[in-house]
PDB file of N, CA and C in Angstrom:
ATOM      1  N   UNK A   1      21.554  11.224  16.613  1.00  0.00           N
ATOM      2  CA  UNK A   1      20.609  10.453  15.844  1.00  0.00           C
ATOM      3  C   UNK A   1      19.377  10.197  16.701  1.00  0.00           C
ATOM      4  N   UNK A   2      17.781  10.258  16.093  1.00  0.00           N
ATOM      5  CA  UNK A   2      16.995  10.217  16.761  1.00  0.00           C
ATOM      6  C   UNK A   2      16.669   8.965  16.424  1.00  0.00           C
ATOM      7  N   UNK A   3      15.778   8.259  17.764  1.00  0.00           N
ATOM      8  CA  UNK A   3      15.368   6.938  17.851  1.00  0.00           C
ATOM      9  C   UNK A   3      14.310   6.718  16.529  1.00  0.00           C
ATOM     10  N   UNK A   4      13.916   5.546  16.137  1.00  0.00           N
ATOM     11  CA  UNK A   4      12.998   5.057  15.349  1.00  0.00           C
ATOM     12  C   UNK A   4      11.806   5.227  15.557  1.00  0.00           C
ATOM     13  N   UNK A   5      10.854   5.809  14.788  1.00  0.00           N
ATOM     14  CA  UNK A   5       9.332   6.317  15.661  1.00  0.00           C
ATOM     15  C   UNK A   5       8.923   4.573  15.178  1.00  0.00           C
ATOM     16  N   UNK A   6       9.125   3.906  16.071  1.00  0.00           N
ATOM     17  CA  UNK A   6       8.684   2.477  16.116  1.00  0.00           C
ATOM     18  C   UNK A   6       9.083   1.301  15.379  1.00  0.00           C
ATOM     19  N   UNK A   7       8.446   0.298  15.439  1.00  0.00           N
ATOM     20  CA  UNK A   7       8.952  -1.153  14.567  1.00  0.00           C
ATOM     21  C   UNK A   7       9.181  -0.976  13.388  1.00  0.00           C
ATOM     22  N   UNK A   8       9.824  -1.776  12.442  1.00  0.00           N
ATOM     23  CA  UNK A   8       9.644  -1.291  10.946  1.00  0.00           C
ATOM     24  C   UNK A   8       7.618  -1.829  10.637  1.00  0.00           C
ATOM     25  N   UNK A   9       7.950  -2.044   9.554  1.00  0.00           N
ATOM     26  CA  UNK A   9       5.882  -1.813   9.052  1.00  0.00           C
ATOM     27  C   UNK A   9       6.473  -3.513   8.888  1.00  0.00           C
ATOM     28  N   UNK A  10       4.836  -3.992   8.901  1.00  0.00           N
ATOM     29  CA  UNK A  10       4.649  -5.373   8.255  1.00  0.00           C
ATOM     30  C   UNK A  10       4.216  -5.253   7.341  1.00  0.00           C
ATOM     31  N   UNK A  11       3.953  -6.920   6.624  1.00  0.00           N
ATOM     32  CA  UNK A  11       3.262  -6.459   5.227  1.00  0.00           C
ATOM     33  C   UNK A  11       1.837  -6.432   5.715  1.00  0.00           C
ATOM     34  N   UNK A  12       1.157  -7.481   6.825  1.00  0.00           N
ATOM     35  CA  UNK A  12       0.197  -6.613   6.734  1.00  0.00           C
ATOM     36  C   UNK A  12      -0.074  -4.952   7.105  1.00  0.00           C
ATOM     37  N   UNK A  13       0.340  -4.623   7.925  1.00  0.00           N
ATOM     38  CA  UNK A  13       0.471  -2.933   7.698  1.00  0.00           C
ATOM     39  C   UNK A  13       0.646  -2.038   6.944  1.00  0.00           C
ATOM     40  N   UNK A  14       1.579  -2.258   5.917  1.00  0.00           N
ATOM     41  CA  UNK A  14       1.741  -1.695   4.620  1.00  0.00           C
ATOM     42  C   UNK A  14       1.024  -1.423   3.547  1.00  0.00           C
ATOM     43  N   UNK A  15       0.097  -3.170   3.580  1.00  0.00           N
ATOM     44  CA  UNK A  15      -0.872  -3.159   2.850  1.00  0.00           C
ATOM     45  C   UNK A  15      -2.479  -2.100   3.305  1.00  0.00           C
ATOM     46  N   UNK A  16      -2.489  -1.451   4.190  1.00  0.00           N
ATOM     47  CA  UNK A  16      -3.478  -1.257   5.361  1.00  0.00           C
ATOM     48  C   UNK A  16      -3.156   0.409   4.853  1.00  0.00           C
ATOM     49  N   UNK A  17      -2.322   0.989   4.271  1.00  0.00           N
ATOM     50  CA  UNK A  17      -1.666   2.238   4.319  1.00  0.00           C
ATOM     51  C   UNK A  17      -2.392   3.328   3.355  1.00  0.00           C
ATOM     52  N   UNK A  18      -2.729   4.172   3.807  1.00  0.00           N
ATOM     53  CA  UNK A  18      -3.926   5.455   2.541  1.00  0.00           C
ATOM     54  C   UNK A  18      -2.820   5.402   1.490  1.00  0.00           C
ATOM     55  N   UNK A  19      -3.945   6.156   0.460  1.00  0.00           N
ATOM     56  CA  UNK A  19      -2.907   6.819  -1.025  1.00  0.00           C
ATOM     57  C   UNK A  19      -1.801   7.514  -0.341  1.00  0.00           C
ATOM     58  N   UNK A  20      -1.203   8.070   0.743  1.00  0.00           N
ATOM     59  CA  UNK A  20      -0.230   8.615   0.763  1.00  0.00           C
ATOM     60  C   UNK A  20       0.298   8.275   2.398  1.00  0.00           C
ATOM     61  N   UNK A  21       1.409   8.746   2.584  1.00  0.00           N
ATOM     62  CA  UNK A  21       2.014   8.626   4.432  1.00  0.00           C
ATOM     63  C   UNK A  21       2.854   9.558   4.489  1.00  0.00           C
ATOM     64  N   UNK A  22       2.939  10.064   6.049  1.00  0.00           N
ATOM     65  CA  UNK A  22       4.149  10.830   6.438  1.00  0.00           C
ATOM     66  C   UNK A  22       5.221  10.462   5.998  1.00  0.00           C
ATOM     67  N   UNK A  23       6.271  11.260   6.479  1.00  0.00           N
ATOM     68  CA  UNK A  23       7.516  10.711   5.859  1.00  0.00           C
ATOM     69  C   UNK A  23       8.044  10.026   7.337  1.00  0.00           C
ATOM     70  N   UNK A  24       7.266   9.985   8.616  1.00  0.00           N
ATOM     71  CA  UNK A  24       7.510   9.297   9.873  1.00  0.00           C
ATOM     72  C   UNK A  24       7.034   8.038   9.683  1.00  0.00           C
ATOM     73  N   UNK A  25       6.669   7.469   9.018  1.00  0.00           N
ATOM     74  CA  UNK A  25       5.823   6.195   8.196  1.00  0.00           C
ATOM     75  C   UNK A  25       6.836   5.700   7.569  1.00  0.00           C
ATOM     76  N   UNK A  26       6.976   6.720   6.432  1.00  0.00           N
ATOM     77  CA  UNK A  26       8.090   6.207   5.379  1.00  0.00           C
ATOM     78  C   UNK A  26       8.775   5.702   5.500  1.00  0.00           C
ATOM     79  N   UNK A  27       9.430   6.450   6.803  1.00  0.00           N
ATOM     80  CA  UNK A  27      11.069   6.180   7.310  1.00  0.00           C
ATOM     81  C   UNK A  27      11.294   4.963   8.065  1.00  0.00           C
ATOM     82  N   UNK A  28       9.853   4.561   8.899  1.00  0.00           N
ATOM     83  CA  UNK A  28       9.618   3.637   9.842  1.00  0.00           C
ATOM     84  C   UNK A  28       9.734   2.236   8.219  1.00  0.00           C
ATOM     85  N   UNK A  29       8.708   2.601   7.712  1.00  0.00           N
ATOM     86  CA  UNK A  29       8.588   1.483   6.574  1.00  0.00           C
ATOM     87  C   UNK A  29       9.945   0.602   6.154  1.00  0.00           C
ATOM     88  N   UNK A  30      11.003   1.671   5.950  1.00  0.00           N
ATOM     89  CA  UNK A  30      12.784   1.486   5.319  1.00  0.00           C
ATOM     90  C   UNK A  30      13.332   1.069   6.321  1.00  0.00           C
ATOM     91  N   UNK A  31      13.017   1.446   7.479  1.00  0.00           N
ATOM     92  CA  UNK A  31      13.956   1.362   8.800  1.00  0.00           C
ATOM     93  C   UNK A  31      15.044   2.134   9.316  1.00  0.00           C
ATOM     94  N   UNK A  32      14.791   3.223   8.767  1.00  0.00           N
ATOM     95  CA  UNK A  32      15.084   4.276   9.255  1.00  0.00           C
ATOM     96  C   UNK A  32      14.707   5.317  10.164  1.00  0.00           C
ATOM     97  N   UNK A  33      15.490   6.118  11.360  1.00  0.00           N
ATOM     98  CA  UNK A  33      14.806   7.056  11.632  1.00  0.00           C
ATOM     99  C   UNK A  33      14.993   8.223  11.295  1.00  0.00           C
ATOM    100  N   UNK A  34      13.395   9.272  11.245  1.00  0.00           N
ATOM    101  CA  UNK A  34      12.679  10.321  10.635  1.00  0.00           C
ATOM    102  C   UNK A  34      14.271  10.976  10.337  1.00  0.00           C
ATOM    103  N   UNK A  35      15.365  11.409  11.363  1.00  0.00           N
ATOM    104  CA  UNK A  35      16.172  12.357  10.962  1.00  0.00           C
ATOM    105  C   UNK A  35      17.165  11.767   9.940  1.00  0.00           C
ATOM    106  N   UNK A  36      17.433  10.532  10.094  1.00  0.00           N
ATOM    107  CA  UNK A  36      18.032  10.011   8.421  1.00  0.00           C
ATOM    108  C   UNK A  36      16.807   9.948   7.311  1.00  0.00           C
ATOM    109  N   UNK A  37      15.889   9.809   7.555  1.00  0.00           N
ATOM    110  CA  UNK A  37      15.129  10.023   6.482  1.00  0.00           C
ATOM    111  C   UNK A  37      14.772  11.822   5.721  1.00  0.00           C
ATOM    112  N   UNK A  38      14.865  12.780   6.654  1.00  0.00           N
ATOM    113  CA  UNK A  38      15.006  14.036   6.202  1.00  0.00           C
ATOM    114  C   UNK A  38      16.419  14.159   5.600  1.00  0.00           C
ATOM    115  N   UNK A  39      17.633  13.674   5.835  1.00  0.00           N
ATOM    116  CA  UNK A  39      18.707  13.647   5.222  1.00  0.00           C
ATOM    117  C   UNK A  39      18.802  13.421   3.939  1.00  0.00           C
ATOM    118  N   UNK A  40      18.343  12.244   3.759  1.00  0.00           N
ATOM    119  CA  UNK A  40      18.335  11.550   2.302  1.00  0.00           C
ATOM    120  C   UNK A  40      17.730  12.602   1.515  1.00  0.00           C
ATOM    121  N   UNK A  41      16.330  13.101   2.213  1.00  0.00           N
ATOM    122  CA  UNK A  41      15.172  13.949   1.413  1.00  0.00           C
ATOM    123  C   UNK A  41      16.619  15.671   0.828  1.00  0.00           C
ATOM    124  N   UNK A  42      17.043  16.054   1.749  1.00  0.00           N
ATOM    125  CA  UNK A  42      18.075  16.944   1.788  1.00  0.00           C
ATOM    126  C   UNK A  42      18.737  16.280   0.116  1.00  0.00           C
ATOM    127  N   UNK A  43      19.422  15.501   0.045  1.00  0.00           N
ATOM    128  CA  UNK A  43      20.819  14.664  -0.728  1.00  0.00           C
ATOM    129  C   UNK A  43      20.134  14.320  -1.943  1.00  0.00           C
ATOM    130  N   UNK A  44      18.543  14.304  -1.593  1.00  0.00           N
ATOM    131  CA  UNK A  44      17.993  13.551  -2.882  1.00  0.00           C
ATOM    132  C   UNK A  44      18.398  12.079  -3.347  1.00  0.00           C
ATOM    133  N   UNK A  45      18.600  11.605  -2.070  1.00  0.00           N
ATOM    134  CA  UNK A  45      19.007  10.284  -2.114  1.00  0.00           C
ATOM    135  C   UNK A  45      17.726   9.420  -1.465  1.00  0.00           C
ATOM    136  N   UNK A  46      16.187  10.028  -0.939  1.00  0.00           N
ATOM    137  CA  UNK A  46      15.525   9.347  -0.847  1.00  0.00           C
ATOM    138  C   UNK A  46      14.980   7.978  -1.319  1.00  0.00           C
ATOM    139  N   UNK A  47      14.547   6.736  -1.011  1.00  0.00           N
ATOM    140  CA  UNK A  47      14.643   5.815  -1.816  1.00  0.00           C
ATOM    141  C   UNK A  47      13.259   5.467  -2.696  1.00  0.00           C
ATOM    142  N   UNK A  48      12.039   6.406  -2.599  1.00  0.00           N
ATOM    143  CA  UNK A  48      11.163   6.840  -3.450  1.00  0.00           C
ATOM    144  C   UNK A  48      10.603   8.348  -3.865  1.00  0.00           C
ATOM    145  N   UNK A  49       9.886   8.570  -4.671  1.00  0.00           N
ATOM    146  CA  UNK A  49       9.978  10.133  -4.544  1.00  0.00           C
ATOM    147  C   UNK A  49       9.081  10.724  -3.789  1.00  0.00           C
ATOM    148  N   UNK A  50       9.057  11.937  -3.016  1.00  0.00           N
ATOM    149  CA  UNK A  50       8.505  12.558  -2.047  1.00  0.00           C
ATOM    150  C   UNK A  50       8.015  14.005  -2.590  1.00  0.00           C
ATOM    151  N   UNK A  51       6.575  14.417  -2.046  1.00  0.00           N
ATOM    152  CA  UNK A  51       6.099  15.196  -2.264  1.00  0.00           C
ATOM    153  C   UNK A  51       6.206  16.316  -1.397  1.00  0.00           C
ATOM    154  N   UNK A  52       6.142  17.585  -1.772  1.00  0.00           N
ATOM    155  CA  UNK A  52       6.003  18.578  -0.631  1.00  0.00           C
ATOM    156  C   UNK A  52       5.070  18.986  -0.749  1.00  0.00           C
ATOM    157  N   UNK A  53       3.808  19.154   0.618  1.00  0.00           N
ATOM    158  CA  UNK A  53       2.191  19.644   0.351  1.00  0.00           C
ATOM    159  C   UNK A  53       2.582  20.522   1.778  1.00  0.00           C
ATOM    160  N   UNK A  54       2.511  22.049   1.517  1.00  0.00           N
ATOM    161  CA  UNK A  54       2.422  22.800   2.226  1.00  0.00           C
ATOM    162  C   UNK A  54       4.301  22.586   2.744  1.00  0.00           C
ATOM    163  N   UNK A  55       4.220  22.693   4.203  1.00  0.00           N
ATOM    164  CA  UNK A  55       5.298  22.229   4.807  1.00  0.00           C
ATOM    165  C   UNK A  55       5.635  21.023   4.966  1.00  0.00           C
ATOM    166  N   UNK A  56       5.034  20.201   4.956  1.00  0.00           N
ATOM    167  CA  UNK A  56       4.480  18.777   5.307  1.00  0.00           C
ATOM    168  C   UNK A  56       5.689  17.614   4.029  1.00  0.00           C
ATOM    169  N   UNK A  57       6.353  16.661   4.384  1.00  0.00           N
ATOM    170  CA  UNK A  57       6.798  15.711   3.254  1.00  0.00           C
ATOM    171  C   UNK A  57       5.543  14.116   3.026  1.00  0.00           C
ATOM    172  N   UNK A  58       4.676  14.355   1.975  1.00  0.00           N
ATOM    173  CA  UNK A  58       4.132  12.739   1.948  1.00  0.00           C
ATOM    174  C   UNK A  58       4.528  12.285   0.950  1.00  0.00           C
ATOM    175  N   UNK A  59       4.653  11.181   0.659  1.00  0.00           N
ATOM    176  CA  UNK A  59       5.179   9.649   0.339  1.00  0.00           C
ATOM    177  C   UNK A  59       3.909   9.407  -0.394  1.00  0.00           C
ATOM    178  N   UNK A  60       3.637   9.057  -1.405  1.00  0.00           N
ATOM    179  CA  UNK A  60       2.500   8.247  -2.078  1.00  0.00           C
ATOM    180  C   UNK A  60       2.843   6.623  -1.931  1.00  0.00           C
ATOM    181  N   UNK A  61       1.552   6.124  -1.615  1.00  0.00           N
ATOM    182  CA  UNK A  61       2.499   4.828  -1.308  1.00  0.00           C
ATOM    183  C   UNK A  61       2.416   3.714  -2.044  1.00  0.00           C
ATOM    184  N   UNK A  62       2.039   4.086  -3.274  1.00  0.00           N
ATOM    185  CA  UNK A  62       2.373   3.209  -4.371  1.00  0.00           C
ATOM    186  C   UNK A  62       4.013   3.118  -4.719  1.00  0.00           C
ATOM    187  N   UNK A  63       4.239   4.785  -4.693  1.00  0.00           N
ATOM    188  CA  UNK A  63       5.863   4.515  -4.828  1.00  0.00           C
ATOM    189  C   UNK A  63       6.991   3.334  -3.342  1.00  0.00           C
ATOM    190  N   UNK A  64       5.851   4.032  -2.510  1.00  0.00           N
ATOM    191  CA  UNK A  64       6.543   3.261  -0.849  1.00  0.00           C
ATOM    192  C   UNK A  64       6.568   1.864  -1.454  1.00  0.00           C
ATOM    193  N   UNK A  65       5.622   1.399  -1.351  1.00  0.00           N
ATOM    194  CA  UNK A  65       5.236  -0.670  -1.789  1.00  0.00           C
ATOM    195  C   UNK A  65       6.496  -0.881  -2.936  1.00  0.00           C
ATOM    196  N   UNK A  66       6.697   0.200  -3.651  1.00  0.00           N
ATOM    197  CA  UNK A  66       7.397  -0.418  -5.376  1.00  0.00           C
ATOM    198  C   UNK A  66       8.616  -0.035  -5.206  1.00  0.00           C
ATOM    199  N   UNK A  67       9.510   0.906  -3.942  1.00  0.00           N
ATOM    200  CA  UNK A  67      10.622   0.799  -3.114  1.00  0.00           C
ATOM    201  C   UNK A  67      10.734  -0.421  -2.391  1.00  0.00           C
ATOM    202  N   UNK A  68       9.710  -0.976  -1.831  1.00  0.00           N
ATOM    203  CA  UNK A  68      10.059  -1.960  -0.993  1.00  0.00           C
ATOM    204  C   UNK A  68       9.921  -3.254  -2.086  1.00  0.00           C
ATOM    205  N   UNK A  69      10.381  -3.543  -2.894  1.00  0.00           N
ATOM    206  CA  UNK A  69       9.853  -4.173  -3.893  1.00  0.00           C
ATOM    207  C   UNK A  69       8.572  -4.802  -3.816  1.00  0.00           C
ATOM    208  N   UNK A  70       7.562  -4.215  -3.291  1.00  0.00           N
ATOM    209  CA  UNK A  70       6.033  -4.797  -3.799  1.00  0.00           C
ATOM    210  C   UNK A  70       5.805  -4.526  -4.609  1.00  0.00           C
ATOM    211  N   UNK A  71       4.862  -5.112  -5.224  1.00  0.00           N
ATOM    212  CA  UNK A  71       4.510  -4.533  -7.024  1.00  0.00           C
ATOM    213  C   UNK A  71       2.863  -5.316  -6.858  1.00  0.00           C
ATOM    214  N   UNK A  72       2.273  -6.030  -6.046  1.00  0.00           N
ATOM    215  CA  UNK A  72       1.032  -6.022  -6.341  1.00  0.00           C
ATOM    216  C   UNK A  72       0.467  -6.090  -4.675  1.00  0.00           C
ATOM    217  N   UNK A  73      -0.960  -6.068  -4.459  1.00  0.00           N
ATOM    218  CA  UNK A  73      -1.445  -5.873  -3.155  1.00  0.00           C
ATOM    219  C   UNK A  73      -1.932  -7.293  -2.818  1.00  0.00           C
ATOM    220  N   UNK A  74      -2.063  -7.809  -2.046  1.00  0.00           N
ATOM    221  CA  UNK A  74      -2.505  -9.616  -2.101  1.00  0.00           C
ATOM    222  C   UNK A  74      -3.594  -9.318  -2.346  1.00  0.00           C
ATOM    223  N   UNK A  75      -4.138 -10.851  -2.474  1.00  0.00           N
ATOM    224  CA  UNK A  75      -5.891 -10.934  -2.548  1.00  0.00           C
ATOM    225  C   UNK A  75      -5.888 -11.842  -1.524  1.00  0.00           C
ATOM    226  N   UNK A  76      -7.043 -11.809  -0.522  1.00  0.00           N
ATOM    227  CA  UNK A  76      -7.540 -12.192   0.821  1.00  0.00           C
ATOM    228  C   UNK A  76      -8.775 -12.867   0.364  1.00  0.00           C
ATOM    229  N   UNK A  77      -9.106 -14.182   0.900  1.00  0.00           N
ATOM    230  CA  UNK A  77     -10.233 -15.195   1.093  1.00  0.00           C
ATOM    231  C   UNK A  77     -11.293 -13.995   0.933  1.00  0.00           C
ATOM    232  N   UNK A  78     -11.342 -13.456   2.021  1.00  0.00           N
ATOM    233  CA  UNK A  78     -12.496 -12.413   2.455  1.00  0.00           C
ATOM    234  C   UNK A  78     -13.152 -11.962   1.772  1.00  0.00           C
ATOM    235  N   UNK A  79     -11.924 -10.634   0.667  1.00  0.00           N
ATOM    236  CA  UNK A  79     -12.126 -10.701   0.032  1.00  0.00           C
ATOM    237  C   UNK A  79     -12.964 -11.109  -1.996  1.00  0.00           C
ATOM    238  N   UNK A  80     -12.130 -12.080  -1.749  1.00  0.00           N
ATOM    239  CA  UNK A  80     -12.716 -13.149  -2.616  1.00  0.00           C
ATOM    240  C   UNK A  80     -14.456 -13.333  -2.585  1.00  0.00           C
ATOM    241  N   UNK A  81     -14.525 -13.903  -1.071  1.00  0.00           N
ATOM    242  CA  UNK A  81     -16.043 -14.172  -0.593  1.00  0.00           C
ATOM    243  C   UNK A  81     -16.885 -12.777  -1.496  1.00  0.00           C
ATOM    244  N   UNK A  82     -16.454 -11.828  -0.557  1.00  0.00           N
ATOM    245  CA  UNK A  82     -16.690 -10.735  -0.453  1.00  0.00           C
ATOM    246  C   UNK A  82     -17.561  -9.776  -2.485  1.00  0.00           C
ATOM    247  N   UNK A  83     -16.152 -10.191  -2.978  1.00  0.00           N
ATOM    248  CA  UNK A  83     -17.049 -10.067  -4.495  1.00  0.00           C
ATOM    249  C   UNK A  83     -17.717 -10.813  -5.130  1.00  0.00           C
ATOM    250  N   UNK A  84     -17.562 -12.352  -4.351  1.00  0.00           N
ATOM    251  CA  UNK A  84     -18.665 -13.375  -5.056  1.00  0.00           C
ATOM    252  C   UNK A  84     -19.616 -13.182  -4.714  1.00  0.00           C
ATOM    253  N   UNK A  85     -20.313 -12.357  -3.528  1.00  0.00           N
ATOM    254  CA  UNK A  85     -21.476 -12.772  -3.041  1.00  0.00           C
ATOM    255  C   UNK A  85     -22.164 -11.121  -3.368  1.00  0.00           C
ATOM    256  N   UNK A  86     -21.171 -10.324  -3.513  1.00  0.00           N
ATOM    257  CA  UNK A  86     -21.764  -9.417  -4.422  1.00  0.00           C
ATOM    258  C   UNK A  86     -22.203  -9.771  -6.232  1.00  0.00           C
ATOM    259  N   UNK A  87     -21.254 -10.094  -6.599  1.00  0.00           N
ATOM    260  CA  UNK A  87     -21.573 -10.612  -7.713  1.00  0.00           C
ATOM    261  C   UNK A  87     -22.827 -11.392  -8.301  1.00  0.00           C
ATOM    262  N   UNK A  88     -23.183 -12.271  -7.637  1.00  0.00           N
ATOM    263  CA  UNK A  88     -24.356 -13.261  -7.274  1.00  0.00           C
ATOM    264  C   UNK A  88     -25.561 -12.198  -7.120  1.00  0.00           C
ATOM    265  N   UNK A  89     -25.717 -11.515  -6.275  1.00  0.00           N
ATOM    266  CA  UNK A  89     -26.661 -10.646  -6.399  1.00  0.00           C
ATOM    267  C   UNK A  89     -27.554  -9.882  -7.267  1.00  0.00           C
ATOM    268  N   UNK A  90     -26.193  -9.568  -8.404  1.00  0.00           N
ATOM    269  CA  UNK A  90     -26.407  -8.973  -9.466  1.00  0.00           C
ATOM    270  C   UNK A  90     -26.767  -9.983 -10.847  1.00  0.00           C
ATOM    271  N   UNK A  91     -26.077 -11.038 -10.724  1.00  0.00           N
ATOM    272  CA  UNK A  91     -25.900 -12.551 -11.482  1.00  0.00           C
ATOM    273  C   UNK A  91     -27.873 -12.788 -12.222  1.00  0.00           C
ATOM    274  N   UNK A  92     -28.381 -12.204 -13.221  1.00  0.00           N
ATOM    275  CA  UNK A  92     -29.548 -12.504 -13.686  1.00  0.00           C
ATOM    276  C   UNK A  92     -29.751 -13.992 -14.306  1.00  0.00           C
ATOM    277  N   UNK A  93     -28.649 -14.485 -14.806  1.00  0.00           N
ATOM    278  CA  UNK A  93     -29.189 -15.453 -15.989  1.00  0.00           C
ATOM    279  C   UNK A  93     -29.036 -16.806 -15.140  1.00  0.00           C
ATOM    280  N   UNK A  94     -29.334 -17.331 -15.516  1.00  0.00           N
ATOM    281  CA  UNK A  94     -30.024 -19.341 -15.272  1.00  0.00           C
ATOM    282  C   UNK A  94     -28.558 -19.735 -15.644  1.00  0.00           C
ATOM    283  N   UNK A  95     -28.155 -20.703 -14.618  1.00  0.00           N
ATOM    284  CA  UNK A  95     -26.918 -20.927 -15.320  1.00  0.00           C
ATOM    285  C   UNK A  95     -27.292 -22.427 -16.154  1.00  0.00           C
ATOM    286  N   UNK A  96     -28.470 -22.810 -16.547  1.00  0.00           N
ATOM    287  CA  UNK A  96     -29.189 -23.887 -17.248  1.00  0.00           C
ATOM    288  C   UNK A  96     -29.328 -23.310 -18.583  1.00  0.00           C
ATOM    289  N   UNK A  97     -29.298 -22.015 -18.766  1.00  0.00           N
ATOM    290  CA  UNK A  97     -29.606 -21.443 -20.126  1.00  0.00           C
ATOM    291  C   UNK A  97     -28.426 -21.260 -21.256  1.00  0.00           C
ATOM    292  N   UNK A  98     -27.223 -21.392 -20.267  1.00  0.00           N
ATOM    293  CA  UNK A  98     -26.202 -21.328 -21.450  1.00  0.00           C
ATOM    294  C   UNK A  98     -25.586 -22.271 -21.476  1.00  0.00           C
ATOM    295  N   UNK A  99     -26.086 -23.470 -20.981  1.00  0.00           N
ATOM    296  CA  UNK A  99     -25.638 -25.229 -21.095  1.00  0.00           C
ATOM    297  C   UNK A  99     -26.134 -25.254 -22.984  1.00  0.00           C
ATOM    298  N   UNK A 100     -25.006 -26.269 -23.385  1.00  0.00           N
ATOM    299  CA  UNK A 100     -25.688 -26.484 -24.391  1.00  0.00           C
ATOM    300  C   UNK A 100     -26.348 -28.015 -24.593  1.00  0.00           C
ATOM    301  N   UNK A 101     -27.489 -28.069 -25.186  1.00  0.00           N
ATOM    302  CA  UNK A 101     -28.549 -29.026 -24.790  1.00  0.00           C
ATOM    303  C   UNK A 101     -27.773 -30.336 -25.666  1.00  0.00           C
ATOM    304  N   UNK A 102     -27.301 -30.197 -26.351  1.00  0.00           N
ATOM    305  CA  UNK A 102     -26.687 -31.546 -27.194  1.00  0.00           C
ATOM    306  C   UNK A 102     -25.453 -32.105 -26.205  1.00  0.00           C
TER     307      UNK A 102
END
């Protein structure tokens, strides 16, 4: 059995992850290492579904997050800031104009 290519993932890390990952990711993600994770892929007992591109196995990682039971991505302050002050920018109207005067 080969060692773990590292810690398992956090959530912030997970959240941090492209449209897709190795399956050395994957495996790290479950807590598994890569050579039980090619096993499963073998058995079809993987615990999301896996793509083959070229030789290569990637993981889309919408399926990864919705294996690990995530189902939505957080929302961050920063964030938040981040589209208000875009928003505002764009924001034309008076916010005095759609008060109603009575």
């Amino acid at each position: 059995m080969s060692p773990r290519s590292g810690p398992p993932l956090g959530f912030a890390e997970a959240f941090d992850l492209p449209l897709s990952v190795d399956l050395r990711t994957a495996a790290r993600a479950f807590g598994v290492c890569p050579a039980t994770a090619y096993k499963l892929i073998r058995l079809g007992t993987f615990p999301c579904p896996v793509l083959r591109v070229g030789g290569r196995y990637r993981i889309p990682t919408a399926y990864l997050l919705r294996s690990l039971g995530i189902e939505e991505r957080p929302l961050y302050a920063v964030d938040l800031e981040a589209g208000a002050a875009h928003a505002a920018r764009f924001d034309t109207t008076d916010p005095h104009e759609t008060e109603d005067p009575a």
